[in-house]
N, C-alpha and C. Protein backbone atom coordinates (compact mmCIF):
# COMPACT_ATOMS: atom_id res chain seq x y z
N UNK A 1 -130.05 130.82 196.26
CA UNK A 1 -129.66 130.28 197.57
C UNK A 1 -128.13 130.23 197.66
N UNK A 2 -127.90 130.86 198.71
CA UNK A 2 -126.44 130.72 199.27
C UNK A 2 -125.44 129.25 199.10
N UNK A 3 -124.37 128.52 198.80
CA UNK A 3 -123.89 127.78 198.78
C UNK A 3 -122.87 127.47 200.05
N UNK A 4 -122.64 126.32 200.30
CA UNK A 4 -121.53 126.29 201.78
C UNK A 4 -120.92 125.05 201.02
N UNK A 5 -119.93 125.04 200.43
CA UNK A 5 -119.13 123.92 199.34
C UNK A 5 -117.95 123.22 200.56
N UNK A 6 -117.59 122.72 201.08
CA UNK A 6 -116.75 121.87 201.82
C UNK A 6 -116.30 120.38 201.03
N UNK A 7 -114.57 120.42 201.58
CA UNK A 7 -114.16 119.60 200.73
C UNK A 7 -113.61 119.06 202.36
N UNK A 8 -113.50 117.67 202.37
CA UNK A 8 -113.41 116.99 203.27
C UNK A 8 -111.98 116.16 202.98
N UNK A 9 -111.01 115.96 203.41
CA UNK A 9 -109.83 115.36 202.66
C UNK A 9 -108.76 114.62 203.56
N UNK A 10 -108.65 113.43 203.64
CA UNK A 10 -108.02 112.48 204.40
C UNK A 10 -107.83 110.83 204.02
N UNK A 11 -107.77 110.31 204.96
CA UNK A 11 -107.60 108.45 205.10
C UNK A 11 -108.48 107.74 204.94
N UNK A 12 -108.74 106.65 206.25
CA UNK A 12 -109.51 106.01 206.21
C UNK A 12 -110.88 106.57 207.40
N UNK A 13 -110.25 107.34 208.30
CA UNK A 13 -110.73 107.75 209.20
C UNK A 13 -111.75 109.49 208.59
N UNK A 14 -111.12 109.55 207.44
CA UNK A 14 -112.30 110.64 206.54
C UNK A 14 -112.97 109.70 205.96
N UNK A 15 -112.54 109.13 205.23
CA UNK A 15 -113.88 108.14 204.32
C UNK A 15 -114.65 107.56 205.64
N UNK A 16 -114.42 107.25 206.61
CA UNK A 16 -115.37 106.58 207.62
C UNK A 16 -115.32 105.35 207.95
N UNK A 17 -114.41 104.62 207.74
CA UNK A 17 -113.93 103.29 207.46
C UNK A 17 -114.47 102.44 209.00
N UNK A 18 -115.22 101.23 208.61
CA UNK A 18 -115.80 101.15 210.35
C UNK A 18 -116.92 99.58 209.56
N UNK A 19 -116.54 98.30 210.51
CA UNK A 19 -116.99 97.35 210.33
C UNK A 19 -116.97 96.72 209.04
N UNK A 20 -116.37 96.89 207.76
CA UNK A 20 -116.25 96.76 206.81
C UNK A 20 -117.49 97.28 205.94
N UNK A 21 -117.66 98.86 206.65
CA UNK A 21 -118.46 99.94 205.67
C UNK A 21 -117.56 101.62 205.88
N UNK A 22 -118.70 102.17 205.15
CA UNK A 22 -118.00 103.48 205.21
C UNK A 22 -119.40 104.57 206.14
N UNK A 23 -118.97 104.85 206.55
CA UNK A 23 -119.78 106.42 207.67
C UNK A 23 -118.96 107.36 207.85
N UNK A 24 -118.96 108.13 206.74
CA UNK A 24 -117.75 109.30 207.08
C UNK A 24 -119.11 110.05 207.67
N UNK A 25 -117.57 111.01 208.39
CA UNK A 25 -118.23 112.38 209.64
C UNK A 25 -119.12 113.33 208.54
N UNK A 26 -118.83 113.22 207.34
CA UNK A 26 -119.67 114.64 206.63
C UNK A 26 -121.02 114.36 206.78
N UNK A 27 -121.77 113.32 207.01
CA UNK A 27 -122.92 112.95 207.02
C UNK A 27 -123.68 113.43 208.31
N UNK A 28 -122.88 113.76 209.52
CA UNK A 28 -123.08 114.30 210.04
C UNK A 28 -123.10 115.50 210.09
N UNK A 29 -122.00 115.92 209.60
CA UNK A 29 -121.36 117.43 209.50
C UNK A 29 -123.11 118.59 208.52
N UNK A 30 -122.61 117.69 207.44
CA UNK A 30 -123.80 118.31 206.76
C UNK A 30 -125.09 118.72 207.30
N UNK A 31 -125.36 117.26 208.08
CA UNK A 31 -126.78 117.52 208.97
C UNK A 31 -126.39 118.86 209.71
N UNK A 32 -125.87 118.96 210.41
CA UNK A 32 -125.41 120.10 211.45
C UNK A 32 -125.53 122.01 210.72
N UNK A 33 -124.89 121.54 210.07
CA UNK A 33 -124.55 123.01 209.07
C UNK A 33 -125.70 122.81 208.36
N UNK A 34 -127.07 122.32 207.88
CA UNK A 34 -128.19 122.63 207.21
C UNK A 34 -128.96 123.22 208.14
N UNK A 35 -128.56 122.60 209.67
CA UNK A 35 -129.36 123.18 211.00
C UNK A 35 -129.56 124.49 211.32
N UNK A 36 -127.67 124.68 211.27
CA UNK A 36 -127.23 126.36 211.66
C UNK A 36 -127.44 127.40 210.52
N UNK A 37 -127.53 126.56 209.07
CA UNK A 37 -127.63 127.61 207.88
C UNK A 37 -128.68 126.92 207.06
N UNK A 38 -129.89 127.48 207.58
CA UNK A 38 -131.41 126.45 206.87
C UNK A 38 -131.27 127.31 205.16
N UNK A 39 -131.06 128.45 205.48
CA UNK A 39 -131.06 129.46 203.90
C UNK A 39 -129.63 128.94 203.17
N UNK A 40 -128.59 128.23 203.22
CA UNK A 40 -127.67 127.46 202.40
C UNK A 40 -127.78 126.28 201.73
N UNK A 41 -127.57 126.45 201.06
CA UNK A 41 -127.49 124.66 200.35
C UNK A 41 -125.81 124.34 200.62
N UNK A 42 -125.86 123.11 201.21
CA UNK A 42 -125.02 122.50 202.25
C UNK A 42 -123.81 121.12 201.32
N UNK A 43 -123.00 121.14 200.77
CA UNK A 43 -122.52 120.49 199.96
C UNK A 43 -120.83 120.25 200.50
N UNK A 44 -121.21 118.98 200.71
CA UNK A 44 -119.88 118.23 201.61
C UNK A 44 -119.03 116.70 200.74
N UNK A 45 -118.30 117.12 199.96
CA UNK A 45 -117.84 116.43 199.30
C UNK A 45 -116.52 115.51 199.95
N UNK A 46 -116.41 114.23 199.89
CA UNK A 46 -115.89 113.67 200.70
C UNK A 46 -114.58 112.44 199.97
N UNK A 47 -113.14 113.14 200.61
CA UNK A 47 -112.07 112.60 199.38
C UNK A 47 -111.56 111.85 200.62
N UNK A 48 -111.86 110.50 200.71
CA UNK A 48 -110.88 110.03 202.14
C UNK A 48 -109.90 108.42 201.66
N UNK A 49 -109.27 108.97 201.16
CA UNK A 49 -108.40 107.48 200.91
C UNK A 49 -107.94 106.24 202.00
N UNK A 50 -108.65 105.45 201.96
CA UNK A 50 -107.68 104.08 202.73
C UNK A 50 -105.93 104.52 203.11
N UNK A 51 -105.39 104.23 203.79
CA UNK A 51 -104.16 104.05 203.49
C UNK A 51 -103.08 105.61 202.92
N UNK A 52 -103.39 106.31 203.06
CA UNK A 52 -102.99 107.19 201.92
C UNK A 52 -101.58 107.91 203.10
N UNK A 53 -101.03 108.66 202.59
CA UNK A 53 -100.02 109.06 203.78
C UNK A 53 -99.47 110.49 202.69
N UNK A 54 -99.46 111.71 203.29
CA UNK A 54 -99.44 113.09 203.21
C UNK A 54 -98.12 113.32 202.89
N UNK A 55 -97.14 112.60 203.03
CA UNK A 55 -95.88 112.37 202.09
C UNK A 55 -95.41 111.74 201.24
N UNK A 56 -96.19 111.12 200.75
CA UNK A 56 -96.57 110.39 199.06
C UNK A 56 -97.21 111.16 198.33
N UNK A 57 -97.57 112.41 198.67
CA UNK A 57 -98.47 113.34 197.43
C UNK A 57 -99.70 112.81 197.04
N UNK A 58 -100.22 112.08 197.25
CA UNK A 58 -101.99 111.81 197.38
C UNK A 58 -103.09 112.55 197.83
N UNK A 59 -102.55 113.23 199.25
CA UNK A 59 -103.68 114.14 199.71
C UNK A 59 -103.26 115.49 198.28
N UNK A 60 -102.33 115.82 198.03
CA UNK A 60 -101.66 117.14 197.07
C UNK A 60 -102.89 117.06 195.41
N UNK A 61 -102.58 115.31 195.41
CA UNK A 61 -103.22 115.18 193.73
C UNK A 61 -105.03 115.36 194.27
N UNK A 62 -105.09 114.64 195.22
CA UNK A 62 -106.34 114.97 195.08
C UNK A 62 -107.33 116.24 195.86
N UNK A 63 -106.49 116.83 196.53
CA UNK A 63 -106.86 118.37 196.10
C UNK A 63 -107.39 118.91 195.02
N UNK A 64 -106.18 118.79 194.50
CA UNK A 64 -106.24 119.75 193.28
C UNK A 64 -106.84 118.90 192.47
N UNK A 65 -106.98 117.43 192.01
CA UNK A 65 -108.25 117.24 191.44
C UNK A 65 -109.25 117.54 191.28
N UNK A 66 -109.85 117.68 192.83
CA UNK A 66 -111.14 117.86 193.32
C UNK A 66 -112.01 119.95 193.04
N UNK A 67 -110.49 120.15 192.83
CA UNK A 67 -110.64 121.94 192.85
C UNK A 67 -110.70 121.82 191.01
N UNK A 68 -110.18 121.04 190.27
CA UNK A 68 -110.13 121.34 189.08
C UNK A 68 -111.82 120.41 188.04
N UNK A 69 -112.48 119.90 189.02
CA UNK A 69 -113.50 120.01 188.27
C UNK A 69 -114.86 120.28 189.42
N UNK A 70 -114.39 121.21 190.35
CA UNK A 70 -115.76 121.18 191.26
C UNK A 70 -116.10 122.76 190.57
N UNK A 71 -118.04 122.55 190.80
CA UNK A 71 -118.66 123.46 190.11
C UNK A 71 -117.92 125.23 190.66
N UNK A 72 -118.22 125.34 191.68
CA UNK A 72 -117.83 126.57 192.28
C UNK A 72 -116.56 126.42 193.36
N UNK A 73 -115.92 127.39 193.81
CA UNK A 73 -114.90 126.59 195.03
C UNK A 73 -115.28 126.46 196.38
N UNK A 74 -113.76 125.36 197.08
CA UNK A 74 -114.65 125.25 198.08
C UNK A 74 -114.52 125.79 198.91
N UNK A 75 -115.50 126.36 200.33
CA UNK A 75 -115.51 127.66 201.20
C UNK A 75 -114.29 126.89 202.43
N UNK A 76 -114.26 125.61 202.56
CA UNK A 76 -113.24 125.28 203.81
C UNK A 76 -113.06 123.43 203.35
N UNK A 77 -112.09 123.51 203.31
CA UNK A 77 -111.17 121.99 203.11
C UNK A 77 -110.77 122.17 204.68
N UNK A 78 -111.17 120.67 205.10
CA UNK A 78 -111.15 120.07 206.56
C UNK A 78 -109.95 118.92 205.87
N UNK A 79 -109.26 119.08 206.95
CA UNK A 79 -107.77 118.27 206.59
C UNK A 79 -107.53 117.47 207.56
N UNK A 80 -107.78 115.62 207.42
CA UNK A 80 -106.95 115.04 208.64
C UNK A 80 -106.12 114.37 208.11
N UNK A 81 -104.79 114.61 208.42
CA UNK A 81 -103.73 113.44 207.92
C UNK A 81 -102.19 113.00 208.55
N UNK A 82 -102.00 112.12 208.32
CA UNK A 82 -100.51 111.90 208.91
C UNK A 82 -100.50 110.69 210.02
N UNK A 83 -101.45 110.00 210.27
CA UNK A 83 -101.72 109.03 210.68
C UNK A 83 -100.93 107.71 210.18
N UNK A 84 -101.02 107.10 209.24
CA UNK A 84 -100.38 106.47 208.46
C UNK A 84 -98.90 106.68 207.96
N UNK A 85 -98.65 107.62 207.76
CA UNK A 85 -97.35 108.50 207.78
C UNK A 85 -96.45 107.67 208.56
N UNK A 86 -97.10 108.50 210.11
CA UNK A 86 -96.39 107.66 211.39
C UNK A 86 -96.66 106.38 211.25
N UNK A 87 -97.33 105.54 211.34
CA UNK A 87 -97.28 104.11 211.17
C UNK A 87 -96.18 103.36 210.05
N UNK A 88 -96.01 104.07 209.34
CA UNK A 88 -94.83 103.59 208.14
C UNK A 88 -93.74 104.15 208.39
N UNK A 89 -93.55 105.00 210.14
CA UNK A 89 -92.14 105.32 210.14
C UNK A 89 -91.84 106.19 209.50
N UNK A 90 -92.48 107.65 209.02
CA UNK A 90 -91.88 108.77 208.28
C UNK A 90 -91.73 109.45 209.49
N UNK A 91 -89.97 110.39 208.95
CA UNK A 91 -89.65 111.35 210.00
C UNK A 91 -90.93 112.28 210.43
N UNK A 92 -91.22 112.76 211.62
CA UNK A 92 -92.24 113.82 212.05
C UNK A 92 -91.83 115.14 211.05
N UNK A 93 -90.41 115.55 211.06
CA UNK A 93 -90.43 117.06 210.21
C UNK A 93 -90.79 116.51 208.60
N UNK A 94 -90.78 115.68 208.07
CA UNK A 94 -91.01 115.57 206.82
C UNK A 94 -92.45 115.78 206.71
N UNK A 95 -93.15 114.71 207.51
CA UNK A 95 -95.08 114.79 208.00
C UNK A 95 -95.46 116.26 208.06
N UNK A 96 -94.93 116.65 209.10
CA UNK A 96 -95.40 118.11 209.06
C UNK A 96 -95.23 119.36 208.01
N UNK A 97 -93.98 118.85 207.12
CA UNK A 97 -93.87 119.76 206.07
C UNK A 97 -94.69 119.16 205.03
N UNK A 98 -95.06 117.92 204.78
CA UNK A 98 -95.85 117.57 204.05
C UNK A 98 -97.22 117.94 203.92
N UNK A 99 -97.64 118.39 205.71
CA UNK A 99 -99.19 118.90 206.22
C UNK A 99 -99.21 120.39 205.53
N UNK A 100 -98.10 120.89 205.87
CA UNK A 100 -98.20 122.37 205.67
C UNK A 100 -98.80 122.79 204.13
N UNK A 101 -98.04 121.76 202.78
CA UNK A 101 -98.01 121.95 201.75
C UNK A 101 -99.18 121.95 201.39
N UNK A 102 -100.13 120.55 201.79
CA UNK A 102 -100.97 120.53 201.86
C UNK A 102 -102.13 121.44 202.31
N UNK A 103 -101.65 121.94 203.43
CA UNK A 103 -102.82 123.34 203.97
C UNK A 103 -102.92 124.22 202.96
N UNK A 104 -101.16 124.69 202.02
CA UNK A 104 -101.54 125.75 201.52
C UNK A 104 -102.01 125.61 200.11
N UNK A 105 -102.28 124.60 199.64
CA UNK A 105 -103.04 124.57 198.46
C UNK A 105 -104.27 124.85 198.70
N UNK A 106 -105.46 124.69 199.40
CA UNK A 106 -106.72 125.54 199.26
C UNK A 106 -106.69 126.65 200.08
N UNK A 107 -105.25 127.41 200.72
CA UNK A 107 -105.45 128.80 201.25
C UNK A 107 -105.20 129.56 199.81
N UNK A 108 -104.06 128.74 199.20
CA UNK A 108 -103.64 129.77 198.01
C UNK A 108 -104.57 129.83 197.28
N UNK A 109 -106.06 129.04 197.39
CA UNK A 109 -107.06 129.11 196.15
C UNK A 109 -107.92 129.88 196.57
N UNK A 110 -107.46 130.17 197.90
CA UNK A 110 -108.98 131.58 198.30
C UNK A 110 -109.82 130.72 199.41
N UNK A 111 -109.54 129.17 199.84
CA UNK A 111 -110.48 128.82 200.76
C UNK A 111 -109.65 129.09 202.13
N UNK A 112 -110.47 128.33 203.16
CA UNK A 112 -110.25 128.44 204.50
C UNK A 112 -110.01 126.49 204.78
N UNK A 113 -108.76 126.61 205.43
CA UNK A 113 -109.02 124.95 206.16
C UNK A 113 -108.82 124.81 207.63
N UNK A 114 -109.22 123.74 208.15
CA UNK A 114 -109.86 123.45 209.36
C UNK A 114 -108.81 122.12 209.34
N UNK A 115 -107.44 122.29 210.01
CA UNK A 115 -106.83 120.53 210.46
C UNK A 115 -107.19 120.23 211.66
N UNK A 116 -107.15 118.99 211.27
CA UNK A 116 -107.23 118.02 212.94
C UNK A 116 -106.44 118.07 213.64
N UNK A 117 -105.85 117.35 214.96
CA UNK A 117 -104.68 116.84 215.44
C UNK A 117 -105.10 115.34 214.63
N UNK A 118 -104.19 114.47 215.25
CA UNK A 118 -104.07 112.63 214.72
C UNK A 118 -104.40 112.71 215.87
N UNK A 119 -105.39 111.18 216.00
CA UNK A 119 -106.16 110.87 217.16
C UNK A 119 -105.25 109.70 217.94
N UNK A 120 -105.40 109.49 218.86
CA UNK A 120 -104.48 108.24 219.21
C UNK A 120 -105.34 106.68 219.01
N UNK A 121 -104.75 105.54 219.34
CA UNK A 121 -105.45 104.46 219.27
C UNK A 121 -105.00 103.28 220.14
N UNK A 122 -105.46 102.24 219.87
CA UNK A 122 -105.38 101.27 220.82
C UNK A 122 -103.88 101.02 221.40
N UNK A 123 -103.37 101.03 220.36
CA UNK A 123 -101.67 100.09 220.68
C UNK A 123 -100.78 101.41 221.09
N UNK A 124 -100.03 101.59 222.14
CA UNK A 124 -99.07 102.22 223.06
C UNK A 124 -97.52 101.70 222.28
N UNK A 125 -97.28 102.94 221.43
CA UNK A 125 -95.93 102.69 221.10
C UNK A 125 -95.35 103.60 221.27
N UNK A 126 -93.78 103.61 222.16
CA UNK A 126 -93.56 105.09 222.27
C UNK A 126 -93.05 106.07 221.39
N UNK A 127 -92.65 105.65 220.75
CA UNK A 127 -91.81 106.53 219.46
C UNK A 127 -93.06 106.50 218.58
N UNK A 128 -94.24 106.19 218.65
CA UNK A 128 -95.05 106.49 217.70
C UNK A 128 -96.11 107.49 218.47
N UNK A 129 -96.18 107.42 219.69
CA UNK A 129 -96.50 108.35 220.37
C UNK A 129 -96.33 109.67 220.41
N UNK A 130 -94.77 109.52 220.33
CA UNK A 130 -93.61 110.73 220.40
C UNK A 130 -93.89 111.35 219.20
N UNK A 131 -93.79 110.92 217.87
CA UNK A 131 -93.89 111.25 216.94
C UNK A 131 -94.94 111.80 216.49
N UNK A 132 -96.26 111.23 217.19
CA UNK A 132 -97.79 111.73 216.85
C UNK A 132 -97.78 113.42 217.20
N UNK A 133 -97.31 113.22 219.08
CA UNK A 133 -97.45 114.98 219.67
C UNK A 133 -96.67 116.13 218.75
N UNK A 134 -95.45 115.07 218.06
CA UNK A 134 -94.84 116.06 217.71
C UNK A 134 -95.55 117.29 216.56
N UNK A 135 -96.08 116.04 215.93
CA UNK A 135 -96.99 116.51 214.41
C UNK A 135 -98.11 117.46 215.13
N UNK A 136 -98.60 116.87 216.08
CA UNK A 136 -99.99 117.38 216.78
C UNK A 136 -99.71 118.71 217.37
N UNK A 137 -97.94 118.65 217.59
CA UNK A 137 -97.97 120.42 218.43
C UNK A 137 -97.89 120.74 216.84
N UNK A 138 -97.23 120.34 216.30
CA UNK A 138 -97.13 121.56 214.83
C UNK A 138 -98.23 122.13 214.62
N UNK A 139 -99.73 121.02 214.17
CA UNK A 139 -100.67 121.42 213.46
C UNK A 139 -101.45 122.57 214.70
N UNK A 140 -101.54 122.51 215.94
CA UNK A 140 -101.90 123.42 217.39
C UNK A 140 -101.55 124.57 216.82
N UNK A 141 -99.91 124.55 216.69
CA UNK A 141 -99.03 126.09 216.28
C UNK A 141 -99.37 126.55 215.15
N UNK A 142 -99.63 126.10 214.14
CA UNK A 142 -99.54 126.85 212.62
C UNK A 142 -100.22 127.65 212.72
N UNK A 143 -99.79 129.03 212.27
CA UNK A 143 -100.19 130.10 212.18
C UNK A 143 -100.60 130.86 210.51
N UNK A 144 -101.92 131.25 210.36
CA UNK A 144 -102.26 131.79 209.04
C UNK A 144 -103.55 132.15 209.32
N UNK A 145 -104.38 133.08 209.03
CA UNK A 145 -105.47 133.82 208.90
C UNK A 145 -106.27 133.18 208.58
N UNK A 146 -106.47 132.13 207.27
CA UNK A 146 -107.20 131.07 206.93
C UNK A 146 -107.46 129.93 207.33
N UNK A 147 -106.48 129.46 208.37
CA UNK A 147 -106.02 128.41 208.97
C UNK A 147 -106.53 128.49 210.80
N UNK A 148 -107.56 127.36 210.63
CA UNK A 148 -108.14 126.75 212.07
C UNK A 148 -107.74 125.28 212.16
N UNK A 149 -107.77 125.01 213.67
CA UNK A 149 -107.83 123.46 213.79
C UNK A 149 -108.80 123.34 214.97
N UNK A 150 -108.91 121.64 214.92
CA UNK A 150 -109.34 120.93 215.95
C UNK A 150 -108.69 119.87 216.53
N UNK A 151 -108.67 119.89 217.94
CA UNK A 151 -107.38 118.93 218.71
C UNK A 151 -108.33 117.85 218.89
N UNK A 152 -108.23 116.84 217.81
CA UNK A 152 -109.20 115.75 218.06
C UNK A 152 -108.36 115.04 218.59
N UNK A 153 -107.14 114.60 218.68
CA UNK A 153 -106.52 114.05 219.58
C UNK A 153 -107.17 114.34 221.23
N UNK A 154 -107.61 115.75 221.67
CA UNK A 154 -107.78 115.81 223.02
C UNK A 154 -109.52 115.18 222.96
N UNK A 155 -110.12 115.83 221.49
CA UNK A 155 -111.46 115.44 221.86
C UNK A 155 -112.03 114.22 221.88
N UNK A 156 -110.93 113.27 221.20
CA UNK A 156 -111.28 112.33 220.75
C UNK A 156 -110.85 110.66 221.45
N UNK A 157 -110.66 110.70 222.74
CA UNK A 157 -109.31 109.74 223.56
C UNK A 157 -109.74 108.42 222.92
N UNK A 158 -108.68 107.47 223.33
CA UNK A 158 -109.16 105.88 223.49
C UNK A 158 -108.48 105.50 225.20
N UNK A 159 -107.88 106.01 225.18
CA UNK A 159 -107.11 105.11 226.68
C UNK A 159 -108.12 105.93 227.99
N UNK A 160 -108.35 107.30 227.99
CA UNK A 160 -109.03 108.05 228.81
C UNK A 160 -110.79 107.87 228.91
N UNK A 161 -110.86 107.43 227.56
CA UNK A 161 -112.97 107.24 227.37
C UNK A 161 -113.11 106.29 228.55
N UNK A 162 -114.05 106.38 228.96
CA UNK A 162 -114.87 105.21 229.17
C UNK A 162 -115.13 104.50 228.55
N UNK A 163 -114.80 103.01 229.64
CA UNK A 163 -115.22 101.74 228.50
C UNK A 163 -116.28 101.55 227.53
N UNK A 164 -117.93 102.06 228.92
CA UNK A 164 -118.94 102.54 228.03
C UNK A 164 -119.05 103.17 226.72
N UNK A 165 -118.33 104.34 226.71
CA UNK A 165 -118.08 104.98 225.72
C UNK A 165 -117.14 104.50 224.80
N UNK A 166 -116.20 103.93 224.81
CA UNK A 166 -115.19 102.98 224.32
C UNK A 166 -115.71 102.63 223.21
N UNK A 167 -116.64 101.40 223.82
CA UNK A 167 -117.09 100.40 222.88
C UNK A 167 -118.44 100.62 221.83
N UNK A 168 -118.61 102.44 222.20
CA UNK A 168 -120.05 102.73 221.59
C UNK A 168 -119.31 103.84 220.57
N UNK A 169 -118.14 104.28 220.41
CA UNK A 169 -117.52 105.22 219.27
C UNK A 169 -116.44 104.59 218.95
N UNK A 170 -115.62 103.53 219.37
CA UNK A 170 -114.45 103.43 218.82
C UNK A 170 -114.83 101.70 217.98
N UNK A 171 -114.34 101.46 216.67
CA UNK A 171 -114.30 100.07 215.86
C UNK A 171 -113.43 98.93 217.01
N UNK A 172 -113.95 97.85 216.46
CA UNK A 172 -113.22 97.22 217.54
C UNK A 172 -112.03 96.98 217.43
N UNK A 173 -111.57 97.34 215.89
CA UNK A 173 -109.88 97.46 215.72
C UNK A 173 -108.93 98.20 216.70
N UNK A 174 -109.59 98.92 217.13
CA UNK A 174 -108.96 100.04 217.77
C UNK A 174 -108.10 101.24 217.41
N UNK A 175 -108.48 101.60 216.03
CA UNK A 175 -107.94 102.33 215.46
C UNK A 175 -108.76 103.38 214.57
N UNK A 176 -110.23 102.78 214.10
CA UNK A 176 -110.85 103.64 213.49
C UNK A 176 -112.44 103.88 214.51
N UNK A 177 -113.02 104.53 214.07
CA UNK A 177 -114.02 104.63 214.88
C UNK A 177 -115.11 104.10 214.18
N UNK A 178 -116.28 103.73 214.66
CA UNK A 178 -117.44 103.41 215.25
C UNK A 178 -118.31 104.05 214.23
N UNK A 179 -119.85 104.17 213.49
CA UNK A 179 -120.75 104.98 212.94
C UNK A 179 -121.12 105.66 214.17
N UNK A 180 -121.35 105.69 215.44
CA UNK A 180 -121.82 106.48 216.39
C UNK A 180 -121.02 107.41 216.40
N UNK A 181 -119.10 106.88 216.28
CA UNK A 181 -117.86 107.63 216.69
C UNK A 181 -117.79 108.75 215.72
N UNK A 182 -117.87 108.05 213.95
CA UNK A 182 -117.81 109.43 213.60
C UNK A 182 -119.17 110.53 213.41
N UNK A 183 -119.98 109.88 213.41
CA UNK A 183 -121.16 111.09 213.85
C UNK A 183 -120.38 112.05 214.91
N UNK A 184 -120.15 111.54 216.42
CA UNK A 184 -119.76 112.17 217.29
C UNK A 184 -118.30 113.24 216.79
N UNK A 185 -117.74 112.19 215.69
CA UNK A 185 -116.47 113.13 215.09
C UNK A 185 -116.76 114.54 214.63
N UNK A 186 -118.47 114.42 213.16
CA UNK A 186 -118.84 115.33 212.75
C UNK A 186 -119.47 116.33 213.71
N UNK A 187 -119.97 116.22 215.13
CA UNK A 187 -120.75 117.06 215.76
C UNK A 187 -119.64 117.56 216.09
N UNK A 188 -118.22 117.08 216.52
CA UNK A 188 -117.16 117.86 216.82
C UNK A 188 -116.74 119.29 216.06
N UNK A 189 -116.65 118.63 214.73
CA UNK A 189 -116.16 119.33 214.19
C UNK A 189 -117.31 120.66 213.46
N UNK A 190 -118.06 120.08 213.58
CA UNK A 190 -119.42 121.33 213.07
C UNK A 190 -119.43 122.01 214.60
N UNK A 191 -119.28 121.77 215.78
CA UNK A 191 -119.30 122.72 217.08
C UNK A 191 -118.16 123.78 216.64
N UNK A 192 -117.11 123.13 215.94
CA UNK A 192 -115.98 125.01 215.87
C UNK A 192 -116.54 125.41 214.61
N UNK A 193 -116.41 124.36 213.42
CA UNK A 193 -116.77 125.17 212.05
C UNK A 193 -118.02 126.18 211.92
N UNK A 194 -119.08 125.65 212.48
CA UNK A 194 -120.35 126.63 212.73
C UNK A 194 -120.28 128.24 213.59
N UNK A 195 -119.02 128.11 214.54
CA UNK A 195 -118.79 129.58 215.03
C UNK A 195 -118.26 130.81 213.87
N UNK A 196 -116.91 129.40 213.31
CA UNK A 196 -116.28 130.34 212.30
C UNK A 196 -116.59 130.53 210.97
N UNK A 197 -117.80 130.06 210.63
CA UNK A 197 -118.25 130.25 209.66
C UNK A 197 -119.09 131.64 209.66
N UNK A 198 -119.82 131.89 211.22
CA UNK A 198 -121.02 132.58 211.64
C UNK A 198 -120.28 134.07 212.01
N UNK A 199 -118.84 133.60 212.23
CA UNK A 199 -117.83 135.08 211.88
C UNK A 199 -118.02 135.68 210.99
N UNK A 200 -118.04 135.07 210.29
CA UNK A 200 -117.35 135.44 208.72
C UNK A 200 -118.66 136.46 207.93
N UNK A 201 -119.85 135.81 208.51
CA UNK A 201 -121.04 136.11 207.58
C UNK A 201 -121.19 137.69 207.98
């Protein structure tokens, strides 16, 4: 049987962080991709640190952790990061060169990755605003053969949802999402990964 190895790699918002539990999106994700590929065995390994910020070298170590004792490699590392970054006030060009480094450690290993944009959240700050699009046009622009994204920033609003919807995907912190939210995160992201996977085959 075919293998589909995915390495999942981010914050708090990858681990799933939500009511004081965890529901990361792979739980969804997985469901999705066993759907579209019933003949794969579906293996979604999930590295999402609390707190972690993409210019401290955390997302870097645990990459390459994760590549140095996983059985086979992995076919696409999904990358969200830089969230926290901005919240601690790191310059945007440092964030983004920090993203990049990061991308190219599982292109240089032969995989494919899939970044996010940073999603927005409750609190309206403008220079943190400013700073988010800035990162968010980078990760839009990057250009590489291996290299896809998803503008979860557009897919993903808090100020634009409906309240309805508001209060049924987003935590009430206003910053992480909901077990409904990231399900809805993983169907996001399995709607592009499932095309470009179905390229490839």
């Amino acid at each position: 049987m075919t293998t589909l190895n995915i390495l999942c790699v981010g914050d708090s918002l990858t681990a799933g962080s939500t009511a004081g539990m965890e529901h990361p999106y792979a739980l969804k994700l997985r469901t999705r991709l066993q759907q579209a590929f019933p003949d794969h065995e579906i293996e979604c390994q999930v590295e999402g640190k609390h707190g972690d910020q993409v210019t401290q070298g955390g997302f870097d170590e645990r990459l390459e952790a994760a590549w140095s004792v996983a059985d086979r490699p992995f076919d696409w590392a999904i990358i969200l990061g830089g969230s926290n970054d901005i919240n601690w006030n790191k310059p945007a060009d440092a964030i983004i060169a920090a993203l990049k480094q990061v991308w190219e450690f599982p292109i240089a290993e032969g995989s494919r990755v899939l970044a996010m944009t940073i999603p927005e959240y409750r609190a309206k700050i403008q220079k943190i605003d400013d700073k988010r699009a800035a990162v968010n046009d980078a990760i839009r622009s990057y250009d590489h053969a291996a290299f896809s994204s998803l503008d979860l920033y557009k897919e993903f609003p808090y100020h634009t949802m409906s309240s309805a919807d508001r209060s049924k995907y987003w935590d009430t912190d206003g910053v992480h999402f909901s077990a409904a939210g990231y399900d809805l995160m993983g169907d996001k992201i399995a709607d592009v990964l499932i095309p470009l996977i179905q390229s490839r085959s």
